[in-house]
Protein backbone atom coordinates (compact mmCIF):
# COMPACT_ATOMS: atom_id res chain seq x y z
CA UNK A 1 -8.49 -16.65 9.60
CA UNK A 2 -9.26 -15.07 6.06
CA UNK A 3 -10.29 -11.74 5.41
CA UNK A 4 -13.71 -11.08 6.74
CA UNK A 5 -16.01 -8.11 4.92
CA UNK A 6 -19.66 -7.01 5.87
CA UNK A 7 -21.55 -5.04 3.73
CA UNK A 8 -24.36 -4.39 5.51
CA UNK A 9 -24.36 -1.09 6.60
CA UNK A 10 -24.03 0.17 3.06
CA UNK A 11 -27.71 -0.84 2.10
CA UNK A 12 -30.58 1.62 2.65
CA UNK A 13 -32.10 -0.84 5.50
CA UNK A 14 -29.06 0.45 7.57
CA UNK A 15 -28.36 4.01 6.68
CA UNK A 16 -31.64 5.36 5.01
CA UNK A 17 -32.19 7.11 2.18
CA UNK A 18 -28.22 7.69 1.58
CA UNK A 19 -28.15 4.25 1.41
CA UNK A 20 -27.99 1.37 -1.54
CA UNK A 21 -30.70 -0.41 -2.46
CA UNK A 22 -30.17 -4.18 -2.94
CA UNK A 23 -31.28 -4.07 -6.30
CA UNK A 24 -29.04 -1.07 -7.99
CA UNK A 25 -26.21 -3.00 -5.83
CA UNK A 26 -26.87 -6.25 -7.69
CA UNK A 27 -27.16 -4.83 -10.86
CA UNK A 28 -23.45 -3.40 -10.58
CA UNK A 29 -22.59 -6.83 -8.67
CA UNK A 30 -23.75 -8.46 -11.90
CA UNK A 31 -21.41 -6.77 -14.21
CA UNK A 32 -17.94 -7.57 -12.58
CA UNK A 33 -18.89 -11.07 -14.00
CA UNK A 34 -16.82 -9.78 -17.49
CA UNK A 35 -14.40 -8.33 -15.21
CA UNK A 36 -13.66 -11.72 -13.55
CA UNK A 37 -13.95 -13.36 -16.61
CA UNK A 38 -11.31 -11.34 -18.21
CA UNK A 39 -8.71 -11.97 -14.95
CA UNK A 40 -9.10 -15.52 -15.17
CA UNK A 41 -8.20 -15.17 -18.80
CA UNK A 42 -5.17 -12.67 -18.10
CA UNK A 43 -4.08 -15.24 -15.64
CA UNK A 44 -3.92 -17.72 -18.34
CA UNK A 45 -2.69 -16.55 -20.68
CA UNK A 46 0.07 -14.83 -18.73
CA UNK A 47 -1.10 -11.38 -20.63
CA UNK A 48 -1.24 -9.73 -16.48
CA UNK A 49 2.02 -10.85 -14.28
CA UNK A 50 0.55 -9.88 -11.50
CA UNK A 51 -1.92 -12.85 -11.65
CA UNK A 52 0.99 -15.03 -11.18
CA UNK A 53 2.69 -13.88 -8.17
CA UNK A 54 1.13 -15.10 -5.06
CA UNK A 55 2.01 -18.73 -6.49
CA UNK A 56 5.65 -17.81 -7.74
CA UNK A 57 8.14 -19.51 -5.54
CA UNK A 58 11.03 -19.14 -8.01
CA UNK A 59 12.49 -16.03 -7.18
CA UNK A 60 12.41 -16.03 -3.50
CA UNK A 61 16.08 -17.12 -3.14
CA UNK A 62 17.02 -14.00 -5.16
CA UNK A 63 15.02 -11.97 -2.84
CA UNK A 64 16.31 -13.04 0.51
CA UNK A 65 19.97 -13.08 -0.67
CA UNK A 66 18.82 -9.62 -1.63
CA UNK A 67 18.21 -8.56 1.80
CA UNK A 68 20.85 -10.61 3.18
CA UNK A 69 23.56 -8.30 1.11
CA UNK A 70 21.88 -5.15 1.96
CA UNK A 71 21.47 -6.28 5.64
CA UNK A 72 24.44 -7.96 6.71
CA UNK A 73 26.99 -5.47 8.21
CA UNK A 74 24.74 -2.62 7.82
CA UNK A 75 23.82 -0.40 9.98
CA UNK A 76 21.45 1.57 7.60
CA UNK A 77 19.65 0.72 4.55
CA UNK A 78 18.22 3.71 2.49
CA UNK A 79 15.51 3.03 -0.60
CA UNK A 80 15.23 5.10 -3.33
CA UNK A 81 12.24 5.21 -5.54
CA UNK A 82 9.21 7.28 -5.82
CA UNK A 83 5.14 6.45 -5.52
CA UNK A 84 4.92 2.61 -6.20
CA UNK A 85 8.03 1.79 -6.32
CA UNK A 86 8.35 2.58 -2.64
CA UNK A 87 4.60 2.52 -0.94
CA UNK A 88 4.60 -1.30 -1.53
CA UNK A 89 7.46 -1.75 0.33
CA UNK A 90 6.75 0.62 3.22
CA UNK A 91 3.43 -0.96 3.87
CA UNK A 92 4.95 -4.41 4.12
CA UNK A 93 8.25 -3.09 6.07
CA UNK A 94 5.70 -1.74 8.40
CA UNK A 95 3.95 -4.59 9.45
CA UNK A 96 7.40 -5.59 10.23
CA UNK A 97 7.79 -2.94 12.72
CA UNK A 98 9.60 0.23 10.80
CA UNK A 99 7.80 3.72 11.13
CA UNK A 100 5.94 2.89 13.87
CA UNK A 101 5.94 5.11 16.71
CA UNK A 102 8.06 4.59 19.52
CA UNK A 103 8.84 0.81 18.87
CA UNK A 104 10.09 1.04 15.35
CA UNK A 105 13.51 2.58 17.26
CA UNK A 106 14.01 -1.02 19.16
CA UNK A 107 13.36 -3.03 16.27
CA UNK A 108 16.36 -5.35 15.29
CA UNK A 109 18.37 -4.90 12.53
CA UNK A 110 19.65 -2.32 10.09
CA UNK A 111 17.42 1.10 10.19
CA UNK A 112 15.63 1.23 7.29
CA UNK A 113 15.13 4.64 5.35
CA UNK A 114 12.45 5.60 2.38
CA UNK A 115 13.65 8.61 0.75
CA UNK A 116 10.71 8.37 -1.42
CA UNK A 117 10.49 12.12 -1.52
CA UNK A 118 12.53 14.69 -3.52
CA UNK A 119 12.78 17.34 -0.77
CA UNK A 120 16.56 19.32 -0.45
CA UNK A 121 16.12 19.26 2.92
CA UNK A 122 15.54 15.91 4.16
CA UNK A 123 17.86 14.39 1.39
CA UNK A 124 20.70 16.78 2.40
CA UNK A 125 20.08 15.40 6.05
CA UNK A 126 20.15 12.18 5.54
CA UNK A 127 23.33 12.26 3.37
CA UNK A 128 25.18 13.98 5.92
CA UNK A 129 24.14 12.30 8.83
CA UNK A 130 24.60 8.64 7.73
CA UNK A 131 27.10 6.76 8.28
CA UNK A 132 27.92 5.78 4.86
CA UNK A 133 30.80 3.58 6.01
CA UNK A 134 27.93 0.75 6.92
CA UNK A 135 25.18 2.07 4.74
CA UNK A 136 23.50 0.52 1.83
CA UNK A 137 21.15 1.87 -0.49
CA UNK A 138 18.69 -0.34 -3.49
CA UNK A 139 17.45 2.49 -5.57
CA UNK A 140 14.26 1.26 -8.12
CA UNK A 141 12.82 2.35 -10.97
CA UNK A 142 10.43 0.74 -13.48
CA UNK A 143 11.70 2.25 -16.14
CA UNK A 144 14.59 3.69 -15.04
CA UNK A 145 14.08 7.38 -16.38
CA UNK A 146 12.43 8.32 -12.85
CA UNK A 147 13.65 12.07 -12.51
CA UNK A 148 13.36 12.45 -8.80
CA UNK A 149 14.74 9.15 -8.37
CA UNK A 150 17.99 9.66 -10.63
CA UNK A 151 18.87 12.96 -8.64
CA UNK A 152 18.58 11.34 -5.49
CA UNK A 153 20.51 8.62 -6.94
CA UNK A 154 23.47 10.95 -8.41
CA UNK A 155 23.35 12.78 -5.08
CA UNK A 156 24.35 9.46 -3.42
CA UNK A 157 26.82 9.09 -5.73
CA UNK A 158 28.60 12.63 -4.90
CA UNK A 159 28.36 11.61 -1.25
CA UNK A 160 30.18 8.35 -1.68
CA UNK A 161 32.79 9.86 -3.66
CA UNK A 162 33.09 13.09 -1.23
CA UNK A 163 33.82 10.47 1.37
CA UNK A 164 36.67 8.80 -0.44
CA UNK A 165 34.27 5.72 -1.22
CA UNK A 166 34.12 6.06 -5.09
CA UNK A 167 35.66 2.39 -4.88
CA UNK A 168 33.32 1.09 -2.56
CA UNK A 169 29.41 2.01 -4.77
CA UNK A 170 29.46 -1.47 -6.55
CA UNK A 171 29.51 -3.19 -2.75
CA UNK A 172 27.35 -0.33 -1.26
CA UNK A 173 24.23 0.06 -4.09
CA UNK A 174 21.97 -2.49 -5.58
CA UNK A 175 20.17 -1.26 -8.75
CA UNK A 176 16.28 -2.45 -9.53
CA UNK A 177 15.34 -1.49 -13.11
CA UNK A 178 13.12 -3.53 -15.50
CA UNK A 179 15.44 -5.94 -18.11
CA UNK A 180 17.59 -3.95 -20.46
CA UNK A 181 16.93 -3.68 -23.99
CA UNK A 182 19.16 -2.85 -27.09
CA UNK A 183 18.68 0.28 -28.93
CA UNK A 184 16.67 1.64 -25.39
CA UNK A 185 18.06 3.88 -23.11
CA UNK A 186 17.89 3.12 -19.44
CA UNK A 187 18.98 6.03 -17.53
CA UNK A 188 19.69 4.28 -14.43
CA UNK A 189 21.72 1.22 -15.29
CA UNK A 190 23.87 4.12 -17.70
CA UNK A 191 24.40 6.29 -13.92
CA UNK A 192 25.17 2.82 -11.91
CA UNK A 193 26.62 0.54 -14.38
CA UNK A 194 30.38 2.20 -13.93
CA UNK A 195 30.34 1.41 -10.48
CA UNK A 196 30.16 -1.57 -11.42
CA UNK A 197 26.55 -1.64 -9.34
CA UNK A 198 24.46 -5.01 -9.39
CA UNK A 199 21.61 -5.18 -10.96
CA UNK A 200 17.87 -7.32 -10.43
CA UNK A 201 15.09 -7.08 -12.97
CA UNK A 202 12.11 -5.11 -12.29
CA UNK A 203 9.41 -7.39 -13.61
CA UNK A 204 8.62 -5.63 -16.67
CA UNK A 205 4.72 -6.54 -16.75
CA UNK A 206 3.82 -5.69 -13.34
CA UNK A 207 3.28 -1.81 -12.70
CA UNK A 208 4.88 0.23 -9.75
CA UNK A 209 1.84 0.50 -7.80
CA UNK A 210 1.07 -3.21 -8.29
CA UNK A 211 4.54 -4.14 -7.27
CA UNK A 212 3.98 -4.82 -3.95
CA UNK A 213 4.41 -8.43 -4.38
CA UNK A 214 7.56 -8.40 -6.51
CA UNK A 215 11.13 -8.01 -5.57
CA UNK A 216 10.39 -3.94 -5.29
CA UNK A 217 8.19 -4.68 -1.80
CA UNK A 218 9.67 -7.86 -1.07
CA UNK A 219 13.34 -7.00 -0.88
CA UNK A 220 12.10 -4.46 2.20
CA UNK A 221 9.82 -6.69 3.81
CA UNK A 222 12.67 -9.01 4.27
CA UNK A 223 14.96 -6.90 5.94
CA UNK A 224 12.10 -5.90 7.95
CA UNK A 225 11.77 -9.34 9.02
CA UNK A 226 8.79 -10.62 6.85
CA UNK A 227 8.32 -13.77 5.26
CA UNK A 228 7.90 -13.28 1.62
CA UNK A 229 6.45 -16.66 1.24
CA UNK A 230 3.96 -15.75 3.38
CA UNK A 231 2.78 -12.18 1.90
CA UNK A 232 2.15 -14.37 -0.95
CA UNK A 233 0.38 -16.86 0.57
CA UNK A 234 -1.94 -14.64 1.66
CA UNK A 235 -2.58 -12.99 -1.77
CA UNK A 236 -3.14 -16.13 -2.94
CA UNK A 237 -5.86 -16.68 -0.63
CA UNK A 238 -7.52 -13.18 -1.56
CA UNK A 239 -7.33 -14.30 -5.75
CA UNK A 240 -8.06 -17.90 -5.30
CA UNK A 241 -11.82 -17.31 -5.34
CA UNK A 242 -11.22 -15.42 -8.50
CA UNK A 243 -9.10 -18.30 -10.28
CA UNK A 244 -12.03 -20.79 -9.52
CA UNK A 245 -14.68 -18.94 -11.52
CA UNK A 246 -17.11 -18.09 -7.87
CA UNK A 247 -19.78 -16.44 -8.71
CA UNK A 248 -19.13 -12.35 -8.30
CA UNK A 249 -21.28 -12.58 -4.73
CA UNK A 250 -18.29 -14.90 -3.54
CA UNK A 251 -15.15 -12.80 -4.60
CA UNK A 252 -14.57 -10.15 -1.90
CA UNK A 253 -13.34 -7.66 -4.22
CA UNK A 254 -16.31 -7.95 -6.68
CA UNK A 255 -17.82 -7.18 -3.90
CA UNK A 256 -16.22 -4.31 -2.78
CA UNK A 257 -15.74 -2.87 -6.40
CA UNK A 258 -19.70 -2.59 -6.88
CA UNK A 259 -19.93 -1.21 -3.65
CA UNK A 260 -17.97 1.45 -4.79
CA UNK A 261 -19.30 1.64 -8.19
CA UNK A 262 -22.73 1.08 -7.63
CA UNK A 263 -22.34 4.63 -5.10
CA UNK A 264 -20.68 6.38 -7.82
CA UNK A 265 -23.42 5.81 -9.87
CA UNK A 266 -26.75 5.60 -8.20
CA UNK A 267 -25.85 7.72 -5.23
CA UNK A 268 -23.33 10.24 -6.45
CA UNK A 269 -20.63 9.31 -4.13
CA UNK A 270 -17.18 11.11 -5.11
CA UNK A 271 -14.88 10.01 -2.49
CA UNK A 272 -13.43 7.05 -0.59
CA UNK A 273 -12.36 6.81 3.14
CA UNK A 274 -9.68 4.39 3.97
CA UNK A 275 -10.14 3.99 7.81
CA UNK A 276 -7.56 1.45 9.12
CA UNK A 277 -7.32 0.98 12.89
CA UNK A 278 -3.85 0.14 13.73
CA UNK A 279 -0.28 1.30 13.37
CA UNK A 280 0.54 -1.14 11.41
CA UNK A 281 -2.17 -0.01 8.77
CA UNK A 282 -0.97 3.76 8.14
CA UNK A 283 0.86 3.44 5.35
CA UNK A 284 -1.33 0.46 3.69
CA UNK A 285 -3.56 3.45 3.66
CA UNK A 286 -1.38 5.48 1.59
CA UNK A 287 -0.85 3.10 -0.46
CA UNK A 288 -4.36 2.52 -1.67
CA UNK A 289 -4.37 6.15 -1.55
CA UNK A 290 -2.39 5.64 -4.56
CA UNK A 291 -3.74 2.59 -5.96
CA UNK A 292 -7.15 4.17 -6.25
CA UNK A 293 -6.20 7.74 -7.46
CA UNK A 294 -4.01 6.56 -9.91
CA UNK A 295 -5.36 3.23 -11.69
CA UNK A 296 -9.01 4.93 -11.53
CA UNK A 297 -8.59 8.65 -11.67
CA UNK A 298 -9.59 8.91 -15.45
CA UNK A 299 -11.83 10.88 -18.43
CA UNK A 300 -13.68 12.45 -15.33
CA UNK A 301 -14.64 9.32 -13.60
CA UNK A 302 -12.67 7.69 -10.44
CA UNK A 303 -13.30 8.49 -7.09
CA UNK A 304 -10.94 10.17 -4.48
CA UNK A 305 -9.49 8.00 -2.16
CA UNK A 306 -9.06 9.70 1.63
CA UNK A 307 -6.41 8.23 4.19
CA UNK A 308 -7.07 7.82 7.98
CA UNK A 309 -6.30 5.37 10.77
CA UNK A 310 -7.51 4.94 13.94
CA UNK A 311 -8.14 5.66 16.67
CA UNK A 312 -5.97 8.68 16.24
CA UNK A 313 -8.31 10.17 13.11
CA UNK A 314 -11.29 9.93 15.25
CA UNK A 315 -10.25 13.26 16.95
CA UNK A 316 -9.36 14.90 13.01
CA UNK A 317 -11.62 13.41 10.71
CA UNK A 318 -14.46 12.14 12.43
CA UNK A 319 -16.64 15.59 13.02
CA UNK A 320 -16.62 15.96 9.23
CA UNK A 321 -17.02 12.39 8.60
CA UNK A 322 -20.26 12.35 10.47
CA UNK A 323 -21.59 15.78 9.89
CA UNK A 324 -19.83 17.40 6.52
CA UNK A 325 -20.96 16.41 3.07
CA UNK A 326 -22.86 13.60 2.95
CA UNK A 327 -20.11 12.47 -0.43
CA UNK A 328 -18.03 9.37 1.08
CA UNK A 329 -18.16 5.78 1.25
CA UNK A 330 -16.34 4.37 4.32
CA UNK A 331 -14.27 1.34 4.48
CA UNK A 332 -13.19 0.49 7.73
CA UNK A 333 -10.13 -2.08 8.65
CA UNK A 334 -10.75 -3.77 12.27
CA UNK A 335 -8.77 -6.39 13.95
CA UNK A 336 -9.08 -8.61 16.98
CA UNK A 337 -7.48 -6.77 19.39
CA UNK A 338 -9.58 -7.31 22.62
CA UNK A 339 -7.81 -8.36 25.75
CA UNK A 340 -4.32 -7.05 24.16
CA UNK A 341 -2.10 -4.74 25.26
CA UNK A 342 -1.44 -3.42 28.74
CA UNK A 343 -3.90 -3.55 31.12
CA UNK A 344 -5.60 -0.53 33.35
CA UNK A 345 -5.53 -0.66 37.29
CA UNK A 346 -8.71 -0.22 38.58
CA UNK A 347 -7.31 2.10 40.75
CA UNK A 348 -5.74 4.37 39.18
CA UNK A 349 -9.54 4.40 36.72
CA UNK A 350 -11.06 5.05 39.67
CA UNK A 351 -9.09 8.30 40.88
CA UNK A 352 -8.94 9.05 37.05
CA UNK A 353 -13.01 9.25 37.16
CA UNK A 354 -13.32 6.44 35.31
CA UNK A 355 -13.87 3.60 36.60
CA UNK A 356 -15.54 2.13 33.88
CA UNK A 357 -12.04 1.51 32.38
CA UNK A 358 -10.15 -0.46 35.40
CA UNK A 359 -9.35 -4.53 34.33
CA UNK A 360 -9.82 -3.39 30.68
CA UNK A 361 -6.72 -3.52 28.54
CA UNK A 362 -6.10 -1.08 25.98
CA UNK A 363 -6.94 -3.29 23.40
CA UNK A 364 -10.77 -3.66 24.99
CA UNK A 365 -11.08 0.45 24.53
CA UNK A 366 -9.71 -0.04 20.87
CA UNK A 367 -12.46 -2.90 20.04
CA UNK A 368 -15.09 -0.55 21.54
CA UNK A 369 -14.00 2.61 19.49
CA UNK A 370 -13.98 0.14 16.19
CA UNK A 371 -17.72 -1.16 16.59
CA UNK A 372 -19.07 2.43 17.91
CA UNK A 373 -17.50 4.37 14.60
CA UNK A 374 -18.71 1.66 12.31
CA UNK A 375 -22.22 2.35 14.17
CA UNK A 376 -22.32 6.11 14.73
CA UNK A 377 -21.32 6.24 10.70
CA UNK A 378 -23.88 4.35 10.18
CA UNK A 379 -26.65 5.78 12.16
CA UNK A 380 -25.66 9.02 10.61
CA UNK A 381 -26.74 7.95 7.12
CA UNK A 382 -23.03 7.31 5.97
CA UNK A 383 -22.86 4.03 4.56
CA UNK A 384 -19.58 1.81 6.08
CA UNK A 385 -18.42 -1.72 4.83
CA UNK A 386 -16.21 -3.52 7.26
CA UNK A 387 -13.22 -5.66 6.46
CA UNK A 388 -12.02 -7.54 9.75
CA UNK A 389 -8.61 -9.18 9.87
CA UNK A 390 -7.30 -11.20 12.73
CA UNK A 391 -4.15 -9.37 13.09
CA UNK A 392 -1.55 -7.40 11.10
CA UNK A 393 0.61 -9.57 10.17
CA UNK A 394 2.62 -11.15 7.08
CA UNK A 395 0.05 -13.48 5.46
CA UNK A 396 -2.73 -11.01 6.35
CA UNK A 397 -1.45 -7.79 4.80
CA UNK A 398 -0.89 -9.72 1.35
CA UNK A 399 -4.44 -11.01 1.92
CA UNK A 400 -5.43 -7.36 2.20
CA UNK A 401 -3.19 -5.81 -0.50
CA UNK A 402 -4.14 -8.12 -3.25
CA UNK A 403 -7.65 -7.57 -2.75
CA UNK A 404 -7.48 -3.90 -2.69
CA UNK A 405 -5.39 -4.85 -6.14
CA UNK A 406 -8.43 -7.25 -7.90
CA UNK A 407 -11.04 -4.37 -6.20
CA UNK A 408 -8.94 -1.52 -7.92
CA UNK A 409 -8.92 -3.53 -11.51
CA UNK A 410 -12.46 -4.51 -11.27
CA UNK A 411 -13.80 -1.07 -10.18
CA UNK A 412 -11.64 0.19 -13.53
CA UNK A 413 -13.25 -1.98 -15.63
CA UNK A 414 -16.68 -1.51 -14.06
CA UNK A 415 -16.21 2.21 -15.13
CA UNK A 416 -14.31 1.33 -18.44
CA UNK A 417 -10.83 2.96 -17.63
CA UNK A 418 -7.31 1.19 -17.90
CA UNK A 419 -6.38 0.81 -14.42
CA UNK A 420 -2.89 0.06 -15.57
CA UNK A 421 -1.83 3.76 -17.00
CA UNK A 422 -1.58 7.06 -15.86
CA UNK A 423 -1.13 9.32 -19.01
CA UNK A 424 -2.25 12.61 -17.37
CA UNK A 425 0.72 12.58 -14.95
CA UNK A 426 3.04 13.12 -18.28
CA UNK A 427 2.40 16.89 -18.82
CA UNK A 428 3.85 18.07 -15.39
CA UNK A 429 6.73 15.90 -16.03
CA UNK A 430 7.45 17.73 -19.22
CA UNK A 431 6.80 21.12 -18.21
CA UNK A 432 9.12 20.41 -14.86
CA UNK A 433 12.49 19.85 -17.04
CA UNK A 434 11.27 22.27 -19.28
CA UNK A 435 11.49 24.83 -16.38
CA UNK A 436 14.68 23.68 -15.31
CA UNK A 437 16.26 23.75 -18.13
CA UNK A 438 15.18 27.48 -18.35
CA UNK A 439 16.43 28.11 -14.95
């Protein structure tokens, strides 16, 4: 089953006066029509990559041998790469059962790791408890002049060599870094390169955080057991009402970027909850986290994206959800999970005081706690949208990521920022080697 959104409870019918009315909604809903426009153009003329993806077929083969090499004989695969170039591929990897707790230790396979972090501590850790004997390692970078990602990648390096392995890197590492270029430096094929490392292109028109769907997240959702043909099949489904020119009422994320916009605006909304329910959802939270912040995040417009899952965040988040600053737009993720998972004896509810529970399963409580937060926020004047999926799975989460992607660019052009730079991000970067150079 597609993707499934209700807007309802963002309208001022549901949630009062904090609510939208339908004509300020339909007035933002109205201009996303250039927006759409302007994708269907990109698309054809080729000017956005992205577009093309979720019906590219010719570069799958390259992307399971991929995994196959970094898989086969392993017992331990570690990624290197920083913000998009690894949140894309943790979200998919996790819907293939890594990071999750307790059952991401049983799943088959090599262990996968996402040093996506620069902290001494963990990478020291990990370095020297590995066993680099059966360990692999793809290390990405757009542009290959990632700092954090080229002193991870030299500290790999040392370790190989400190273990007599200086022979072995070239059957070890796999290199992702966008095509090289005469006359331009790229750092990382000049580190790897005289290991005689192998190299796949980074596609050089699709951004890190929009890389999900390339070889950067596929590669990972491979080994994690995915089917890259299906991720794609399901972004394909989430763009195909975009490619046939529907009007902006019938594309999902039209939808869901006036929503957003049209509370920015009229209601002075300034932040974003992500609410997914599901393990399998934590880090697609992150990365919209990311998506948002960054593509958005501009000249003093963008709003702040917040990150929670449930049912777990219902004991954090929820008291200042429902009775803190009325600021936030909720989106919640449900899925169709009544009647799964174990199932309660009505015995043991009954000496537990609750008998209310016994022949449920714990999928039954789950379902309740999704329709009863999507109601209380409501009832509390906080206006909710709901986006149901089936389940978590493959074809689903590309569904979801690619419309979070068309929402992202749409909102972005609905506020007239690029949603495809990040220029602010530059000064920190400067002022970081300048400070190490002094030190």
């Amino acid at each position: 089953m597609p993707l499934k959104q209700t807007i309802d409870s963002c309208f001022d019918v549901e949630v009062g006066e904090a609510g939208l009315s339908r004509d300020d909604y339909e007035a933002v809903l109205a201009r996303t029509e250039a927006g759409l426009v302007w994708l269907r153009e990109a698309r054809e003329s080729g000017a956005l990559p992205l577009l093309s993806l979720p019906g590219r077929t010719d570069d799958l083969a390259e992307i399971a041998e991929a995994a196959t090499w970094l898989s086969e004989g392993t017992s331990d695969v570690i990624v290197l790469g920083t913000g998009g170039s690894s949140l894309g591929g943790q979200t998919l990897a996790q819907v293939g059962g890594w990071h999750l707790p307790v059952s991401s230790d049983f799943r088959d396979g090599p262990r996968l790791h996402f040093l996506d972090n620069l902290d001494p501590y963990g990478l020291a850790y990990a370095l020297s408890s590995l066993p680099l004997e059966t360990t692999r390692a793809i290390v990405v970078s757009k542009s290959g002049g990632t700092g954090e990602t080229l002193i991870q990648t030299m500290a790999l390096l040392s370790a190989f060599e400190d273990a007599g392995m200086k022979e072995k890197i070239g059957n070890r590492v796999l290199g992702l870094s966008e095509p090289a270029i005469s006359g331009k430096l790229n750092k990382l094929r000049k580190l790897l390169e005289p290991f005689d490392v192998r190299f796949l292109e980074h596609d050089a028109g699709v951004g890190g955080r929009f890389s999900a769907l390339t070889n950067v997240g596929l590669i990972p959702a491979v080994i994690a057991g995915l089917d890259a043909e299906e991720i794609r099949r399901g972004a394909a489904r989430a763009l195909k009402p975009v490619l046939d020119g529907a009007a902006p009422g019938d594309v999902p994320a039209a939808v869901g970027a006036a929503i957003s916009v049209a509370y920015a605006e009229k209601r002075g909304i300034t932040q974003n909850v992500m609410l997914g329910y599901g393990d399998r959802l934590e880090r697609f939270t992150r990365w919209y986290v990311q998506l948002w912040a960054e593509s958005l995040g501009k000249q003093g417009r963008g709003m702040t994206p917040i990150a929670a899952i449930g049912p777990v965040d219902q004991h954090s988040q929820l008291q200042l959800f429902l009775d803190g600053p009325a600021d936030k737009l909720f989106t919640v993720i449900t899925t169709d999970v009544a009647d799964k998972g174990p199932r309660i004896d009505p015995a043991l509810a009954a000496e537990a005081g609750q008998p209310e529970f016994g022949g449920r399963t714990v999928g039954d409580f789950v379902a309740s706690q999704q329709r009863a937060t999507t109601e209380t926020l409501a009832r509390n004047g906080r206006p909710v949208r709901v986006l149901n999926v089936s389940m978590v799975d493959a074809e689903r989460i590309g569904e979801l990521m690619m419309h979070f992607m068309l929402e992202t660019i749409l909102a972005a052009h609905l506020i007239g920022v690029d949603a495809f730079d990040q220029p602010a991000v530059e000064e920190g970067k400067i002022l970081a080697r300048t400070y190490l150079e002094e030190m």
